[in-house]
C-alpha atoms as a PDB file:
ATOM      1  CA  UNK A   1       0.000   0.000   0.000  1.00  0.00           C
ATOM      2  CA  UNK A   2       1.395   3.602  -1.139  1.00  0.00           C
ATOM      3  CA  UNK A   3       2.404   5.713   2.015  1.00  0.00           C
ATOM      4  CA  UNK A   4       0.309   8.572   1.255  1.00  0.00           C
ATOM      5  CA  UNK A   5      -2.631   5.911   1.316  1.00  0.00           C
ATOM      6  CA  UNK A   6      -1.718   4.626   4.556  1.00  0.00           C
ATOM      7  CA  UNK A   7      -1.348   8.515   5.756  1.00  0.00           C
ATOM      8  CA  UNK A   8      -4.387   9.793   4.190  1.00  0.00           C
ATOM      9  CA  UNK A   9      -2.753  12.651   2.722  1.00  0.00           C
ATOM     10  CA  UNK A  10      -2.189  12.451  -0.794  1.00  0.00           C
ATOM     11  CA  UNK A  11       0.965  14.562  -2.376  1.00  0.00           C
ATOM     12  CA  UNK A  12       0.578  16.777  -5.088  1.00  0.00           C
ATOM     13  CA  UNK A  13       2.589  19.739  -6.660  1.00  0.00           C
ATOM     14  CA  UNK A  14       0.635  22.477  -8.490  1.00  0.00           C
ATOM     15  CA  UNK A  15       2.938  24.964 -10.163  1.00  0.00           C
ATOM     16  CA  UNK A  16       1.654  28.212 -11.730  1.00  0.00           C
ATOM     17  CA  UNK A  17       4.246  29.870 -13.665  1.00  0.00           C
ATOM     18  CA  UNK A  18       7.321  29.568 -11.865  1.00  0.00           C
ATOM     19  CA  UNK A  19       5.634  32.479  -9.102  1.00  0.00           C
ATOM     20  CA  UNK A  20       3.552  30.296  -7.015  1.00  0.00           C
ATOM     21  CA  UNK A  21       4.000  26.379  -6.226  1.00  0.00           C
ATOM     22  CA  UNK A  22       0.827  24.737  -3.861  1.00  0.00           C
ATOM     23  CA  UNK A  23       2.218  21.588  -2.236  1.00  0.00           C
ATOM     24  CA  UNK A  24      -0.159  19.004  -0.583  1.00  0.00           C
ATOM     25  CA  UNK A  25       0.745  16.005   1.207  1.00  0.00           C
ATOM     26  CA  UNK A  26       3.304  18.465   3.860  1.00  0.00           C
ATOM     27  CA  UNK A  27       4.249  16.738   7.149  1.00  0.00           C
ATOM     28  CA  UNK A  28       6.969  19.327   8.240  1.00  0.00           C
ATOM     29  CA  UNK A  29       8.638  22.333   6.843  1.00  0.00           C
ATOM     30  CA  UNK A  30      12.467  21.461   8.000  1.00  0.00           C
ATOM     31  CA  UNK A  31      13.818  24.953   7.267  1.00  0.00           C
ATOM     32  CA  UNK A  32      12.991  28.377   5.036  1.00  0.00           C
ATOM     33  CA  UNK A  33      14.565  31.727   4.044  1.00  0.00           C
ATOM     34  CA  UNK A  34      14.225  33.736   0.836  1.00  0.00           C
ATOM     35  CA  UNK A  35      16.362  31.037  -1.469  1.00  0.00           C
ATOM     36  CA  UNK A  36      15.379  27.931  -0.125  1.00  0.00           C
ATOM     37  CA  UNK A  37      12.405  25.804   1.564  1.00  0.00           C
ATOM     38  CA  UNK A  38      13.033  21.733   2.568  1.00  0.00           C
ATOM     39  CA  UNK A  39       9.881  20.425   3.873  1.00  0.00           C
ATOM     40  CA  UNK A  40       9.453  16.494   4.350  1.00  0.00           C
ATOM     41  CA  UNK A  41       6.218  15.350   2.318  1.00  0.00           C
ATOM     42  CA  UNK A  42       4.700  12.245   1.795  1.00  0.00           C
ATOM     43  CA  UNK A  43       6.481  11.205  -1.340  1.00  0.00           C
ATOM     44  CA  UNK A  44      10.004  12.111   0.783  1.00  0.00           C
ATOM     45  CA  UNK A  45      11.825  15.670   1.168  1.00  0.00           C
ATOM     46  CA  UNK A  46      11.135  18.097  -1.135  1.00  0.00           C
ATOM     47  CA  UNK A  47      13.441  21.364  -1.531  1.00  0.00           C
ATOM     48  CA  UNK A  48      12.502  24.093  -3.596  1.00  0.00           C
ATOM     49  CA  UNK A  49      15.077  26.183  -4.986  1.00  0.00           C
ATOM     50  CA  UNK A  50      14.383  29.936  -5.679  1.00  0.00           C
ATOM     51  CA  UNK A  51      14.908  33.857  -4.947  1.00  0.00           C
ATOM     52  CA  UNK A  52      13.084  35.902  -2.664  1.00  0.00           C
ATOM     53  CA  UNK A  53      10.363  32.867  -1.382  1.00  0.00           C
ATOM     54  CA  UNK A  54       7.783  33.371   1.010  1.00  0.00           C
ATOM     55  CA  UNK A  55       5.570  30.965   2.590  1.00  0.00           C
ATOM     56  CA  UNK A  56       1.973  32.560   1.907  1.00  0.00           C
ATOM     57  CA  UNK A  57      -0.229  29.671   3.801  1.00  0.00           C
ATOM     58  CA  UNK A  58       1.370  26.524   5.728  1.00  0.00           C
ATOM     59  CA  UNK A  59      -1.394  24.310   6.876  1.00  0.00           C
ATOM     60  CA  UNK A  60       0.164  21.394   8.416  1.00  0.00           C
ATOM     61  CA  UNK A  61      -3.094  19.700   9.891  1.00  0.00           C
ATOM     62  CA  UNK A  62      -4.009  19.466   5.889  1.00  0.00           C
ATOM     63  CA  UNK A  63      -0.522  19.202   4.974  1.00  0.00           C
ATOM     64  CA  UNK A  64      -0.928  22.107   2.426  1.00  0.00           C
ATOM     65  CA  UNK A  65       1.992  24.691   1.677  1.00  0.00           C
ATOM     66  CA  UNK A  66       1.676  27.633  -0.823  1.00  0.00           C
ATOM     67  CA  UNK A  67       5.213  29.444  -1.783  1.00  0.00           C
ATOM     68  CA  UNK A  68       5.556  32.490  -3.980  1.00  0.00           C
ATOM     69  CA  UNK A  69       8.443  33.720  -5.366  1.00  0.00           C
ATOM     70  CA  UNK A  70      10.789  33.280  -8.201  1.00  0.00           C
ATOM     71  CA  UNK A  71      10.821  29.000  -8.164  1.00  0.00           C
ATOM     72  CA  UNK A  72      14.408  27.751  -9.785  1.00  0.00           C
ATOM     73  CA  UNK A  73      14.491  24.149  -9.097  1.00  0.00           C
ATOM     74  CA  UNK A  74      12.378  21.513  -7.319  1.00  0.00           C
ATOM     75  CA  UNK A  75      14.250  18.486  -5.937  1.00  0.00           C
ATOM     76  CA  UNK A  76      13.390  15.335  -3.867  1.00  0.00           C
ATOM     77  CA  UNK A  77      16.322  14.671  -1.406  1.00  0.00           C
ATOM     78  CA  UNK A  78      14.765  10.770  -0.950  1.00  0.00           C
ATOM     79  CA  UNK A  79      13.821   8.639  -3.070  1.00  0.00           C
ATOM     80  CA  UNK A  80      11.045   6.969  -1.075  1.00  0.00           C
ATOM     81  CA  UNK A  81       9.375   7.829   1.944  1.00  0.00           C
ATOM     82  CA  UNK A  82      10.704   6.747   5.049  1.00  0.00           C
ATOM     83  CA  UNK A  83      13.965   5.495   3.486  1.00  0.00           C
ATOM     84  CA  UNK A  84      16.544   7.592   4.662  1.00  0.00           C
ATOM     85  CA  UNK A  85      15.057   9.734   6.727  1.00  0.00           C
ATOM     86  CA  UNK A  86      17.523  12.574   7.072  1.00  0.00           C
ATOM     87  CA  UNK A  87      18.977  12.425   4.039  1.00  0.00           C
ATOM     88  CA  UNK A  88      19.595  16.080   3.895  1.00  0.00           C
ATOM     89  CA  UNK A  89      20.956  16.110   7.440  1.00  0.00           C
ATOM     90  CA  UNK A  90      23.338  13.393   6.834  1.00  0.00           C
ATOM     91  CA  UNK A  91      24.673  15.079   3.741  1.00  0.00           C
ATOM     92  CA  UNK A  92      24.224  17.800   5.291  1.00  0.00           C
ATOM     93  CA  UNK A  93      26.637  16.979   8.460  1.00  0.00           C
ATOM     94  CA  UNK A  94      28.335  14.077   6.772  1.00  0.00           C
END
């Protein structure tokens, strides 16, 4: 059974533009500032890559984020949920 099944929050990425990204399916929002969010999801960490972001709603109980701003890159730090938790960190810290 697919995590986000087993969670009951499904994860989706809605990008309009490259000004405004909706997330769904957020668990935790790790860390933010203007040129970077990493936010753990139900499909594994996410980390959007940008200039001057700004978290415009974070809804955690519905697991919905919406980030405007000038959106470079989006990247998934793991590959599956729940494997390698930290992934990030331990790159991170090495």
């Amino acid at each position: 059974m697919p995590y986000d099944e087993m969670t009951g929050m499904q994860h989706r990425l809605e990008l309009e533009g490259r000004e405004r990204l909706i997330v769904s399916g957020v668990e935790e929002v790790e860390r933010f500032d203007e040129e970077e969010i990493v936010m753990v999801t139900t499909a594994g960490t996410l980390v959007v890559d940008g200039m001057n972001l700004h978290i415009g709603k974070l809804n955690l109980d519905g697991g919905e984020l919406h980030v405007d701003g000038t959106i470079h890159a989006l990247l998934y730090e793991d590959s599956a949920p729940g494997a390698g938790r930290g992934g990030f960190l331990r790159r991170l810290l090495g």
